[in-house]
C-alpha atoms as a PDB file:
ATOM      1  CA  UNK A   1      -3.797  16.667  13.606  1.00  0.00           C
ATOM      2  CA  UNK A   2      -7.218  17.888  14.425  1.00  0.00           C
ATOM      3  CA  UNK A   3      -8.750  17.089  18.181  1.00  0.00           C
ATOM      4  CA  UNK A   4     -11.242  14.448  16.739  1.00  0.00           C
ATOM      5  CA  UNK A   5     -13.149  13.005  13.805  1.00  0.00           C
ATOM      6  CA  UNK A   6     -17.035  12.478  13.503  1.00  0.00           C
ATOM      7  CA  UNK A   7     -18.729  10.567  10.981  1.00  0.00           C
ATOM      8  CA  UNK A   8     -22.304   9.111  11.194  1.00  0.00           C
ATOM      9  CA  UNK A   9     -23.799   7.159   8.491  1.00  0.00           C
ATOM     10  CA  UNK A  10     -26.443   4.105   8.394  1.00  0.00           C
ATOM     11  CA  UNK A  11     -26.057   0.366   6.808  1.00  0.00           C
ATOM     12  CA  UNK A  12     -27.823  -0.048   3.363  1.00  0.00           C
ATOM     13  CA  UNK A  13     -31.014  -1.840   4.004  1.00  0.00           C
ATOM     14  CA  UNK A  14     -30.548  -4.243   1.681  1.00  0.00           C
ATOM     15  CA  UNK A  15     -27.409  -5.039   2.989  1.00  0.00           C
ATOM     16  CA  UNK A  16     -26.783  -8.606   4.723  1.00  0.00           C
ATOM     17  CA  UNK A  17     -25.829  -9.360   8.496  1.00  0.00           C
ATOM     18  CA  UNK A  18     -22.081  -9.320   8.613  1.00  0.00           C
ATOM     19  CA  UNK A  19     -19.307  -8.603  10.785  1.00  0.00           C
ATOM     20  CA  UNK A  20     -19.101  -5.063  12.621  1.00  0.00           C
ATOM     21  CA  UNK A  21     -16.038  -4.336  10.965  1.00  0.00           C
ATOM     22  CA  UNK A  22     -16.270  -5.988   8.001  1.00  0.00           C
ATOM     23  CA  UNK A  23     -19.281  -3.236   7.586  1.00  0.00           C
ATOM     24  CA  UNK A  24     -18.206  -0.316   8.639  1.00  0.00           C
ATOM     25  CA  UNK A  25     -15.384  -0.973   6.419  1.00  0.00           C
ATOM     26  CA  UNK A  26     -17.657  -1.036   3.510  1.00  0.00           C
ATOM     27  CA  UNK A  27     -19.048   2.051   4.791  1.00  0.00           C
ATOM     28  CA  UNK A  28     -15.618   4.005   5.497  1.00  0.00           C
ATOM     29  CA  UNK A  29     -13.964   3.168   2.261  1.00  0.00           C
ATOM     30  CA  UNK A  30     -11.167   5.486   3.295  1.00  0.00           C
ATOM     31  CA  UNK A  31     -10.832   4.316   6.431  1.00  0.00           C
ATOM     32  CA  UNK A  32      -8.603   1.364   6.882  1.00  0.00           C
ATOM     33  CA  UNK A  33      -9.762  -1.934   8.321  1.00  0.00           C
ATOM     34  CA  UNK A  34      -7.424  -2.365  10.861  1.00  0.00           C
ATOM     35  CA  UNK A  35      -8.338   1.705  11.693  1.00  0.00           C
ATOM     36  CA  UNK A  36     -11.757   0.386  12.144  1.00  0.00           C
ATOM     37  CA  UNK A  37     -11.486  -2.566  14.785  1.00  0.00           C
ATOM     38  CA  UNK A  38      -8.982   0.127  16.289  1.00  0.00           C
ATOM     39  CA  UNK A  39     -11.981   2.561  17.225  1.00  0.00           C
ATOM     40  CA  UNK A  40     -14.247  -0.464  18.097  1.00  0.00           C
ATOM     41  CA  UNK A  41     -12.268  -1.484  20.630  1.00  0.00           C
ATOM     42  CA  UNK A  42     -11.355   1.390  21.995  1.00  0.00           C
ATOM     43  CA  UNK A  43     -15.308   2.172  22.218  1.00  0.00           C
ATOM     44  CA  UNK A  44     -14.811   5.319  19.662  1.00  0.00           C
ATOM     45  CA  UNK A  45     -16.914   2.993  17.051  1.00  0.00           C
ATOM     46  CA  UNK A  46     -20.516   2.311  18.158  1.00  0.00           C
ATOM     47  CA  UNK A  47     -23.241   0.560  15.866  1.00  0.00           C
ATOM     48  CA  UNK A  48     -26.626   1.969  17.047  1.00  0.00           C
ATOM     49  CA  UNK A  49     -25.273   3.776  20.387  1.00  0.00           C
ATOM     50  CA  UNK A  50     -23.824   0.648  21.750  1.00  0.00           C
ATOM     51  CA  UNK A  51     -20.089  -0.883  22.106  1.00  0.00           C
ATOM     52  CA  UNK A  52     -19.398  -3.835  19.882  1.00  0.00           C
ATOM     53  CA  UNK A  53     -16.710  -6.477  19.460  1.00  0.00           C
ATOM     54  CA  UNK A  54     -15.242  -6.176  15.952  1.00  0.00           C
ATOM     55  CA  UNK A  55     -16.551  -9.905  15.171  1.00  0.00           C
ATOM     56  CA  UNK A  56     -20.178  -8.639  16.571  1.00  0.00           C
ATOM     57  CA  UNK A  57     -22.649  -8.897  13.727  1.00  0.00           C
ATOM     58  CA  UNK A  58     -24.323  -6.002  12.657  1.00  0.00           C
ATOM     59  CA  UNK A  59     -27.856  -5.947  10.992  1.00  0.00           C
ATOM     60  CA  UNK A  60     -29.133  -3.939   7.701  1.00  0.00           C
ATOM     61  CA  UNK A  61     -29.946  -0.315   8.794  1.00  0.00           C
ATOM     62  CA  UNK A  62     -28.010  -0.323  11.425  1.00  0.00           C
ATOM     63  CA  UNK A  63     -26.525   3.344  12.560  1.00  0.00           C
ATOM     64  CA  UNK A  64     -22.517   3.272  12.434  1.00  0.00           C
ATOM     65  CA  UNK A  65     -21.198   6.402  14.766  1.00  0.00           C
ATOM     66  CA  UNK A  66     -17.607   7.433  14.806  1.00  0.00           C
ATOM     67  CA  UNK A  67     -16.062   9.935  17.403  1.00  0.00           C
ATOM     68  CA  UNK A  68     -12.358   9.138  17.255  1.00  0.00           C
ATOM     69  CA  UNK A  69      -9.508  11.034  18.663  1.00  0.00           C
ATOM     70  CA  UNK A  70      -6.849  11.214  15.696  1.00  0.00           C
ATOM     71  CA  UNK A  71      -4.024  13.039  17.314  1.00  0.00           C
ATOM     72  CA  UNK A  72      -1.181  11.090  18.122  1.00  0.00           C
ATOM     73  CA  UNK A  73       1.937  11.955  19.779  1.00  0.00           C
ATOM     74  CA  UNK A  74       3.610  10.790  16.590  1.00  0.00           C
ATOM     75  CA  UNK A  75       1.867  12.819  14.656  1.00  0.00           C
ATOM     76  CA  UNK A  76       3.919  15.922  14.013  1.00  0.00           C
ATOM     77  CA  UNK A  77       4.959  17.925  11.104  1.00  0.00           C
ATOM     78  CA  UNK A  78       8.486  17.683  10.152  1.00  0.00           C
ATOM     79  CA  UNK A  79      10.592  19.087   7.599  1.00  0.00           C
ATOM     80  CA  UNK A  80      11.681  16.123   5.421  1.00  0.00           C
ATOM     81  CA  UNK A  81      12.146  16.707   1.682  1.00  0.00           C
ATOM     82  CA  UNK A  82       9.368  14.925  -0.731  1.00  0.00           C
ATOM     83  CA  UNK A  83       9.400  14.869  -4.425  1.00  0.00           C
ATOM     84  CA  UNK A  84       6.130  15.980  -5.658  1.00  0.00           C
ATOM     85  CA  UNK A  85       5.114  14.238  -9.332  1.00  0.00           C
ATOM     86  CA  UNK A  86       1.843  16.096  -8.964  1.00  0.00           C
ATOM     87  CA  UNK A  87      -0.070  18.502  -7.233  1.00  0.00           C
ATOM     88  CA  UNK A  88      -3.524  20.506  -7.290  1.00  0.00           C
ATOM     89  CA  UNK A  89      -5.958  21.505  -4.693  1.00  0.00           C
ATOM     90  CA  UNK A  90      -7.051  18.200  -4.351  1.00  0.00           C
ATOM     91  CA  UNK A  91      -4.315  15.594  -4.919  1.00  0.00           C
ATOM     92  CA  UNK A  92      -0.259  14.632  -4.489  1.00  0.00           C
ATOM     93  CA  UNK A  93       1.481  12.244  -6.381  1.00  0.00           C
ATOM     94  CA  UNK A  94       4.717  11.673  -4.530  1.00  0.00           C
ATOM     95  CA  UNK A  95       7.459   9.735  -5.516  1.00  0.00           C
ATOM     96  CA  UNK A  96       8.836   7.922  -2.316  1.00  0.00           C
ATOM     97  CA  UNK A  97      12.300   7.035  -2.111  1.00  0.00           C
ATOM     98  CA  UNK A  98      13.629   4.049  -0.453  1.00  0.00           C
ATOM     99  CA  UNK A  99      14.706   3.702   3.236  1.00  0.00           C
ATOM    100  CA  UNK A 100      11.449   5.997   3.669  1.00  0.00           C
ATOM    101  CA  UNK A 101       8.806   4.847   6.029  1.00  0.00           C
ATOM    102  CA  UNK A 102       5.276   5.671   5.565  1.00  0.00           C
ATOM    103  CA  UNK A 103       3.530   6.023   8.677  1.00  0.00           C
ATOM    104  CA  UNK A 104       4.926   6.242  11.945  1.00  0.00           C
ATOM    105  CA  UNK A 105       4.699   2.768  14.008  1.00  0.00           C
ATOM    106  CA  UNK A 106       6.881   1.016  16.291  1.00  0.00           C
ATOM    107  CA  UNK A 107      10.318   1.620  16.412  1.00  0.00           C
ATOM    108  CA  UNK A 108       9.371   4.733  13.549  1.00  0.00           C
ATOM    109  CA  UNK A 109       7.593   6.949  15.645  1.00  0.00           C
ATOM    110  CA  UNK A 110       9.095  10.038  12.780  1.00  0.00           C
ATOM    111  CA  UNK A 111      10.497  10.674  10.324  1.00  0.00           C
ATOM    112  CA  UNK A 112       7.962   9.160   8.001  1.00  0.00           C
ATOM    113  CA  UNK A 113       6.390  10.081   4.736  1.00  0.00           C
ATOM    114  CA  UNK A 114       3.226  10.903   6.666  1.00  0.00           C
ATOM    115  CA  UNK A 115       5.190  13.552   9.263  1.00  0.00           C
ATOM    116  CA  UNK A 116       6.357  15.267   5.905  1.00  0.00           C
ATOM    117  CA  UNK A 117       2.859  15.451   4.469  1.00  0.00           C
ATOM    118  CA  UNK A 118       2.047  16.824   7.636  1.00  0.00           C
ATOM    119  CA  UNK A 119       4.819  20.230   6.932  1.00  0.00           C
ATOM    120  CA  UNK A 120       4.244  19.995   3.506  1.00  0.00           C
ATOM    121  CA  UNK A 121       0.904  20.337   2.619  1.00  0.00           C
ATOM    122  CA  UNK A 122      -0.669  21.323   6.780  1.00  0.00           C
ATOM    123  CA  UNK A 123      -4.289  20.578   5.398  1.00  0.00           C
ATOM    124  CA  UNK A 124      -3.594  16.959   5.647  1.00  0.00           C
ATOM    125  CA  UNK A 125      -3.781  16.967   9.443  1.00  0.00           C
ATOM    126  CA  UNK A 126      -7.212  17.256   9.186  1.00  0.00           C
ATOM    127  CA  UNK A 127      -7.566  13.520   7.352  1.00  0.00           C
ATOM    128  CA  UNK A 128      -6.815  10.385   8.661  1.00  0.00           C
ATOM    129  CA  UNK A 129      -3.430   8.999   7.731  1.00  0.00           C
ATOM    130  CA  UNK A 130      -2.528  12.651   6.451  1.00  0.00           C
ATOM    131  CA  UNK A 131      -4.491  11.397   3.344  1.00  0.00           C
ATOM    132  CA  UNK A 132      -2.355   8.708   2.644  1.00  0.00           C
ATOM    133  CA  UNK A 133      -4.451   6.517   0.154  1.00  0.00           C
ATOM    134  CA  UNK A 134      -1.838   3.503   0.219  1.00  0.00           C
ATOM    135  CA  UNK A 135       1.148   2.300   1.307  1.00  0.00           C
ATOM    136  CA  UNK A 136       4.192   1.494   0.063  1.00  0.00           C
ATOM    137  CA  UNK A 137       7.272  -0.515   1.974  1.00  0.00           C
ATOM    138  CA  UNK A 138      10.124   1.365   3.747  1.00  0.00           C
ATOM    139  CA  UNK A 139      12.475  -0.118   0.962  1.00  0.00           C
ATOM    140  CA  UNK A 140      10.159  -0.152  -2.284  1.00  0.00           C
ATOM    141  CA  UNK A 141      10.508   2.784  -4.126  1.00  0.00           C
ATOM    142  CA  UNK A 142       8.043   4.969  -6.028  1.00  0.00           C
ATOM    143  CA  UNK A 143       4.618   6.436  -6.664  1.00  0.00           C
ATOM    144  CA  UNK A 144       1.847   7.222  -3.459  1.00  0.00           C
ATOM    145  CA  UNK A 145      -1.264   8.862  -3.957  1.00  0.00           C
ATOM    146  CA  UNK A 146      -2.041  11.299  -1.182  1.00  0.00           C
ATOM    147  CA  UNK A 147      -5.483  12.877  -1.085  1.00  0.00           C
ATOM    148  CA  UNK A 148      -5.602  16.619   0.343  1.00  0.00           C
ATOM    149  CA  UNK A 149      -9.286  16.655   1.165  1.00  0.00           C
ATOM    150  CA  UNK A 150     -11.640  14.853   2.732  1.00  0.00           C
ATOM    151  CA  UNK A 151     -14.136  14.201  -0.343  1.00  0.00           C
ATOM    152  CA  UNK A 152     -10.793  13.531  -2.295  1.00  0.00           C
ATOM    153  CA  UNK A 153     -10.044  10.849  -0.041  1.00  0.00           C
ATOM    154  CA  UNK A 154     -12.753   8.931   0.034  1.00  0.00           C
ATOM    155  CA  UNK A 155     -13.164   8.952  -4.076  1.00  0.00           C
ATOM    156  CA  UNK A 156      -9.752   7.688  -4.315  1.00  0.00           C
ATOM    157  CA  UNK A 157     -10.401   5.036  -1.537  1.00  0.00           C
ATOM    158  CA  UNK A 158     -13.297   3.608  -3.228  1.00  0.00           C
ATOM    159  CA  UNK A 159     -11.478   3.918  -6.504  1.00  0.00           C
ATOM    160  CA  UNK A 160      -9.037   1.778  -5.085  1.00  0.00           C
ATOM    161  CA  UNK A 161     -11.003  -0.538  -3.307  1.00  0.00           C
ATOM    162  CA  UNK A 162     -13.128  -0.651  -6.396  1.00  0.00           C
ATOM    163  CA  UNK A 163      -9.848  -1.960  -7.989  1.00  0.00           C
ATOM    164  CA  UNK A 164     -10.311   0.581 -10.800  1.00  0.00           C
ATOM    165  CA  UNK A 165      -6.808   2.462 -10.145  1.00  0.00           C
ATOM    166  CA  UNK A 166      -3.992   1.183 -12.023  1.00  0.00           C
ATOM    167  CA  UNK A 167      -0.849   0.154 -10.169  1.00  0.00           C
ATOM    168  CA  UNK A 168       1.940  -0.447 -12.047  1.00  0.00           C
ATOM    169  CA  UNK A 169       5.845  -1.552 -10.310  1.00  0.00           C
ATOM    170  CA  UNK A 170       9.137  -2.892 -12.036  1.00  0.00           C
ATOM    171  CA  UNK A 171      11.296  -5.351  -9.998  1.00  0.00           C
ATOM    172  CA  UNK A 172      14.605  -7.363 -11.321  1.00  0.00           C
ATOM    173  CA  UNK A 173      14.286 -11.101  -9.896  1.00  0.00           C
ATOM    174  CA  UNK A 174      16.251 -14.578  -9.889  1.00  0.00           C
ATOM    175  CA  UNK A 175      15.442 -16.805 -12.702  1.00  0.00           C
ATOM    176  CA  UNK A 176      13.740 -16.808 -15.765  1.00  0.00           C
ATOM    177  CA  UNK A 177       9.548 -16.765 -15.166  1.00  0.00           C
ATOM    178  CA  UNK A 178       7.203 -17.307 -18.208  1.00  0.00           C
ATOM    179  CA  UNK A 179       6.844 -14.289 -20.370  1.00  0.00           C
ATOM    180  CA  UNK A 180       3.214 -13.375 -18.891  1.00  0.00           C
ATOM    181  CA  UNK A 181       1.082 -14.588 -16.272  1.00  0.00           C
ATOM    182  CA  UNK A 182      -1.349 -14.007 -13.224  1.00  0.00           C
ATOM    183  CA  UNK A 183      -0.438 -15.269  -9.557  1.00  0.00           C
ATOM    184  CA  UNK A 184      -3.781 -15.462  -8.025  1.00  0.00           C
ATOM    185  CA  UNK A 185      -2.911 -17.049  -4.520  1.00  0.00           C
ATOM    186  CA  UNK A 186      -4.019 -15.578  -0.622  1.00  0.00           C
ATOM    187  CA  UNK A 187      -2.271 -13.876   1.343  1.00  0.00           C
ATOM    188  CA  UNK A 188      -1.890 -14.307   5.335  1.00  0.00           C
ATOM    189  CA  UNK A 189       0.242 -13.924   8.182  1.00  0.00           C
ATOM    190  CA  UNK A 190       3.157 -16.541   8.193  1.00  0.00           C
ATOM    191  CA  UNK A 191       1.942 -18.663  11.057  1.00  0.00           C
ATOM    192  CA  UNK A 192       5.175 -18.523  12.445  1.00  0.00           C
ATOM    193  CA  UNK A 193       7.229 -15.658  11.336  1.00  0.00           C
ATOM    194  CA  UNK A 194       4.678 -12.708  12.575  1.00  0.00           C
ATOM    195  CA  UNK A 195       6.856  -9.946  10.198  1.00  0.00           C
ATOM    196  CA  UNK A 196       6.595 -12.162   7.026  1.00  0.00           C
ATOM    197  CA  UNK A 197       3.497 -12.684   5.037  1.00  0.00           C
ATOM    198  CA  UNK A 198       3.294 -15.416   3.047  1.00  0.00           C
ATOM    199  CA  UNK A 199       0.560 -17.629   0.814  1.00  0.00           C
ATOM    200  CA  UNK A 200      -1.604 -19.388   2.824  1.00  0.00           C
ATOM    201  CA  UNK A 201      -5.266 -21.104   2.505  1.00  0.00           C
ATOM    202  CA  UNK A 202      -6.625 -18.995   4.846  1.00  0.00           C
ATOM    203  CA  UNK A 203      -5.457 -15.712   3.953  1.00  0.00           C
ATOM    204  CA  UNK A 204      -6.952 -12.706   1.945  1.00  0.00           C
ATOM    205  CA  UNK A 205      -7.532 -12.916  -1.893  1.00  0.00           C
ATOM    206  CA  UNK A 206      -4.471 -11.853  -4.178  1.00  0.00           C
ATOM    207  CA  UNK A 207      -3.430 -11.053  -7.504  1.00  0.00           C
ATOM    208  CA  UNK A 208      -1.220 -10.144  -9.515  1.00  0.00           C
ATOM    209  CA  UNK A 209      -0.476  -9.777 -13.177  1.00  0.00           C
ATOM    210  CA  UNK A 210       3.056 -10.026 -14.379  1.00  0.00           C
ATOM    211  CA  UNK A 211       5.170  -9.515 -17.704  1.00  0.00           C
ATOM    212  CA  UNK A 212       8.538 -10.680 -18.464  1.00  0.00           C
ATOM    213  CA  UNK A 213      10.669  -7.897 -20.153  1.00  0.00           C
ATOM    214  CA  UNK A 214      14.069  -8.948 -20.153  1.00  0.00           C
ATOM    215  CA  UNK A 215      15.957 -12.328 -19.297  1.00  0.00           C
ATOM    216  CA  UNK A 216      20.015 -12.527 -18.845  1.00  0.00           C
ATOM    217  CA  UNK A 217      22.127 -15.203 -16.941  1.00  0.00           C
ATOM    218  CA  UNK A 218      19.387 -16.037 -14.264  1.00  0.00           C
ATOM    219  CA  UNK A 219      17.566 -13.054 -13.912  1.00  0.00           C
ATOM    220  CA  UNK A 220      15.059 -11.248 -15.328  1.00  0.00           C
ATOM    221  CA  UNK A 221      13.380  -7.183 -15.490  1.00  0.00           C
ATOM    222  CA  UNK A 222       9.934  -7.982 -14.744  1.00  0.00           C
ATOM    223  CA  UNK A 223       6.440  -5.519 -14.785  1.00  0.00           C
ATOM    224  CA  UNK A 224       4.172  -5.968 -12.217  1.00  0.00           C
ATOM    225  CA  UNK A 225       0.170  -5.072 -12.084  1.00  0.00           C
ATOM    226  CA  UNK A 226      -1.542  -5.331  -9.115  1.00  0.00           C
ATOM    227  CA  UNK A 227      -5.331  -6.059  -9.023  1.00  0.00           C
ATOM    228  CA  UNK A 228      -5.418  -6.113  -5.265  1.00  0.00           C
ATOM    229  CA  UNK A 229      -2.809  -4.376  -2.967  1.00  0.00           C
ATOM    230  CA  UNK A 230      -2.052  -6.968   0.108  1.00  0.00           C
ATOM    231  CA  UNK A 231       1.182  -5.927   2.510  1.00  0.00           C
ATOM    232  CA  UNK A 232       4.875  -7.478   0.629  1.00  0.00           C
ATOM    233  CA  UNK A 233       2.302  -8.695  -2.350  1.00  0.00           C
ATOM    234  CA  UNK A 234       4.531  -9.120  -5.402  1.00  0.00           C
ATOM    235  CA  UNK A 235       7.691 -10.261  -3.080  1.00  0.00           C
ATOM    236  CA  UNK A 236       5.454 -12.756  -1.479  1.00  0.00           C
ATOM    237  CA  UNK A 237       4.188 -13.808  -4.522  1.00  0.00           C
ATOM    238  CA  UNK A 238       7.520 -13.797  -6.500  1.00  0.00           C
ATOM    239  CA  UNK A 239       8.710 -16.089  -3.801  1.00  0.00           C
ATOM    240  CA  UNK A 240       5.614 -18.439  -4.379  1.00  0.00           C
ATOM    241  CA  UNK A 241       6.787 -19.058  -7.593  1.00  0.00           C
ATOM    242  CA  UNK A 242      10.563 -19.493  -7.220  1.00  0.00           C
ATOM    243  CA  UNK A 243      11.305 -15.997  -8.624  1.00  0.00           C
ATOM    244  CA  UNK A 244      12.586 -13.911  -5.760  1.00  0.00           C
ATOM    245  CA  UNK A 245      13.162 -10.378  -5.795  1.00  0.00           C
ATOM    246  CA  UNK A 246      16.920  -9.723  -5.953  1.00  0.00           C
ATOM    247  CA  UNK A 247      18.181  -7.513  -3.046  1.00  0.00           C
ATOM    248  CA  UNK A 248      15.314  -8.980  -0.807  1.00  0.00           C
ATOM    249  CA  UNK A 249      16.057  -9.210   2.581  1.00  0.00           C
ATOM    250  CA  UNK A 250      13.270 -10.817   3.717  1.00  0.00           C
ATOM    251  CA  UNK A 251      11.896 -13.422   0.759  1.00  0.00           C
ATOM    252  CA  UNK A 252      14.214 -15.001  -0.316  1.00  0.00           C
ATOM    253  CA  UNK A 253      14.826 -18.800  -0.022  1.00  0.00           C
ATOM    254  CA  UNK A 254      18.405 -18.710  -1.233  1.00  0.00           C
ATOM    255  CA  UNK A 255      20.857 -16.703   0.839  1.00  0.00           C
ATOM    256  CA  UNK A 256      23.772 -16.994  -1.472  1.00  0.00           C
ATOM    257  CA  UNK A 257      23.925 -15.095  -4.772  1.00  0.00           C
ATOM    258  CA  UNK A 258      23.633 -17.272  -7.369  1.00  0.00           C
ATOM    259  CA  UNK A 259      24.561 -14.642 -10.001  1.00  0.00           C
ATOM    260  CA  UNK A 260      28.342 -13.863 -10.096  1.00  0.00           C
ATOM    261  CA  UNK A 261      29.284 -10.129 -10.207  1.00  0.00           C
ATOM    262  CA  UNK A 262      25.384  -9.089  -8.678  1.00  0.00           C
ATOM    263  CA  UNK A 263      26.295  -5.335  -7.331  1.00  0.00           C
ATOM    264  CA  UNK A 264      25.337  -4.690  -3.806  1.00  0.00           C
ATOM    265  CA  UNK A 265      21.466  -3.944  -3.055  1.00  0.00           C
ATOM    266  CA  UNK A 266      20.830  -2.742   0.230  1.00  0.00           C
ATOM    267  CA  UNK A 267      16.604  -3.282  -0.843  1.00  0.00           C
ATOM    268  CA  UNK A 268      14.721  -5.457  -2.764  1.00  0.00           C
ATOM    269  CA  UNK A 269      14.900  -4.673  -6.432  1.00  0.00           C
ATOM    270  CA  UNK A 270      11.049  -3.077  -6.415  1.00  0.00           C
ATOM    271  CA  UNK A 271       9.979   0.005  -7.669  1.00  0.00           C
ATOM    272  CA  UNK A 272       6.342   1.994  -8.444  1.00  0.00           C
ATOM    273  CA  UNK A 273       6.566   3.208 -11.458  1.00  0.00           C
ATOM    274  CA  UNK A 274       3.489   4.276 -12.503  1.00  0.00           C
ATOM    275  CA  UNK A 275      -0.117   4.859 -11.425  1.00  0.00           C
ATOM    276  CA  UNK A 276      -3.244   5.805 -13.329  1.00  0.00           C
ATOM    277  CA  UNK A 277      -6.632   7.312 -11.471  1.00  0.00           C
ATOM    278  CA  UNK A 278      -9.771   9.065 -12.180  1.00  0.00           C
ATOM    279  CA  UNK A 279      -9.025  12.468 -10.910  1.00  0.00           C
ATOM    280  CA  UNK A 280     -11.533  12.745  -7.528  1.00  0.00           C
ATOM    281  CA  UNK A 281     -12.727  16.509  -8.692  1.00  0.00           C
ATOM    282  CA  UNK A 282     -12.079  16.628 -12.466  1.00  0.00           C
ATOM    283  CA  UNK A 283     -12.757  12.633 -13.038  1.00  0.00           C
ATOM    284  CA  UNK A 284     -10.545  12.794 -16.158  1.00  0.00           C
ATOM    285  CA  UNK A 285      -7.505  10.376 -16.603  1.00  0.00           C
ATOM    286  CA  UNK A 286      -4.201  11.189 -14.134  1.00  0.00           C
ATOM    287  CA  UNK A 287      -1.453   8.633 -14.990  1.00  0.00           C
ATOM    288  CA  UNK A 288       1.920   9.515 -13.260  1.00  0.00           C
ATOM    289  CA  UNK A 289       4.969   7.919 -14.356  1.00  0.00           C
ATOM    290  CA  UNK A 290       8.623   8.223 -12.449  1.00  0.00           C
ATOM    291  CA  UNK A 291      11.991   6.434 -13.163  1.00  0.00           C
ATOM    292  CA  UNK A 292      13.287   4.021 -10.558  1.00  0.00           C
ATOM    293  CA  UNK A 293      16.064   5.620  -8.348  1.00  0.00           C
ATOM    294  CA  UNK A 294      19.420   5.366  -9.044  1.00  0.00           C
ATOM    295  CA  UNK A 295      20.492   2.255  -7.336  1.00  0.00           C
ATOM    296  CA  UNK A 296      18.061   0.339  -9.630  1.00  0.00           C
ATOM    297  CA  UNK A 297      19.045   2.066 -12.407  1.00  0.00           C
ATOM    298  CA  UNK A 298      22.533   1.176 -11.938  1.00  0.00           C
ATOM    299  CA  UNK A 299      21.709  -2.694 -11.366  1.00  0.00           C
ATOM    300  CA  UNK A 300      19.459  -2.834 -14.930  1.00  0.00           C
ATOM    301  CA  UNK A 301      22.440  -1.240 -16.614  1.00  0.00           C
ATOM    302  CA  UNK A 302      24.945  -3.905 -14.893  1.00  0.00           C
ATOM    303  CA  UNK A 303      22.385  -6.965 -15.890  1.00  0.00           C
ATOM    304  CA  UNK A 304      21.847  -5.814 -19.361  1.00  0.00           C
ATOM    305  CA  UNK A 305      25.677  -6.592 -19.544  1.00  0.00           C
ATOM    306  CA  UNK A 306      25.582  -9.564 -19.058  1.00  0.00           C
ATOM    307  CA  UNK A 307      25.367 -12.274 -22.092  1.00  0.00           C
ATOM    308  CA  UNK A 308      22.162 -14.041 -22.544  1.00  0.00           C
END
């Protein structure tokens, strides 16, 4: 990736005293959060010359600086294969499969969505996150908007932070849950379990709107719409309200199958299916739609076998 990133830009006026990183947030839209208190700490993040704390407040006006190293020794272009739903000077659509990672971490430092970007389309070394607008996790399957320019990237970001994109999944669960309804319930950190998220008081606003397509013997095809985009949303979620995703490894309060016959799922039953976005050049209408892989396609054929 390139050497470094430099971005200057000053606080609305009008804007009220908040949190250094809750601001610069607002005024990085395509810049994560966690990405921000990153380059606070590490002093690459200054609000009017000086080193902050991420809780620091900062006032209206005040002049946000960024000078931020964003090569990594993770950060390498390799030759993985990527299905491409859509392309143009300015945007990918890619359709992730499962078992794929998106960014390189801890215990993935390759291999990852973001190294193929990288070989791919090379341009996206210049952006941070390869231009990765979202993520997606290693075992959900489907649709990720990737921007290929800078300007592209942050219209999608605000787009999405603007909740104005349209995100739309499929995922086969246990039980039978109304045929429509809205799970608006925060999400956190499980206070105990530092992998899992789960619903708590404290945690970050949540929704999501749901449809019931299908029920057969204790399970049912769901459709998922997400107004916000927290990390394991719909699984956590699903879990809230005693409808786990089949196949999950990680939310599910019942370990046994209670379904006889359920074919083996190495993943949760979850997949992106579709996506709709103001295009960030054209700003016309781009909807994407993909079929789920075929391991899910092979467990909706098995449960529409079964009797009702």
């Amino acid at each position: 990736m390139s050497d470094r990133l430099i971005r200057t830009a000053n606080l609305p006026t009008s804007a009220g005293i908040e949190r250094v990183d809750q601001a610069a947030a607002k005024l990085f839209p395509e810049f994560s959060r966690a990405q921000i208190q990153a380059w606070i700490r590490s002093g690459e993040l200054l609000i009017d010359g000086q080193v902050a704390k991420p809780k620091d407040k900062a006032t209206p006006g005040a002049r946000i600086e960024i000078d931020a190293n964003l090569a990594f020794e993770s950060d390498r272009a390799e030759d993985i294969p990527l299905q491409i739903c859509f392309e143009d000077d300015s945007v990918l659509i890619v359709n992730k499969p499962p078992g794929l990672v998106v960014h390189p971490g801890a215990g993935n430092p390759s291999g990852t969505l973001m190294n193929a970007l990288m070989h791919y389309a090379p341009k996206t070394q210049q952006l941070p996150r390869a231009g990765i607008i979202h993520r997606l996790d290693k075992d959900t399957s489907g649709l990720l908007m990737v921007a290929k320019t800078l300007s592209a990237m942050t219209h999608m970001s605000r787009q999405l932070a603007d909740r104005t994109i349209k995100r739309e999944y499929e995922a086969l669960v246990y039980g039978v849950p109304p045929i429509k309804g809205s799970i608006d319930e925060p999400i956190g950190r499980h206070p105990t379990q530092r992998t899992r998220m789960a619903v708590r008081r404290e945690g970050r606003s949540a929704t999501t709107n749901y449809w019931r397509l299908e029920a057969r013997a204790g399970l049912a095809l769901m459709k998922f719409s997400l107004v916000t985009g927290r990390t394991h949303q719909i699984r956590v979620h699903m879990e809230h309200i005693g409808n786990p995703l089949v196949g999950d490894p990680v939310y599910r309060k019942r370990r046994g199958s209670p379904v006889q016959g359920l074919p083996p799922l190495t993943r949760q039953a979850l997949h992106a299916r579709r996506i709709e976005l103001m295009h960030p050049v054209s700003n016309a209408p781009l909807a994407i739609k993909v079929p789920a892989p075929q391991d899910f396609q092979a467990l909706v054929e098995w449960f529409r076998t079964l009797d009702d």
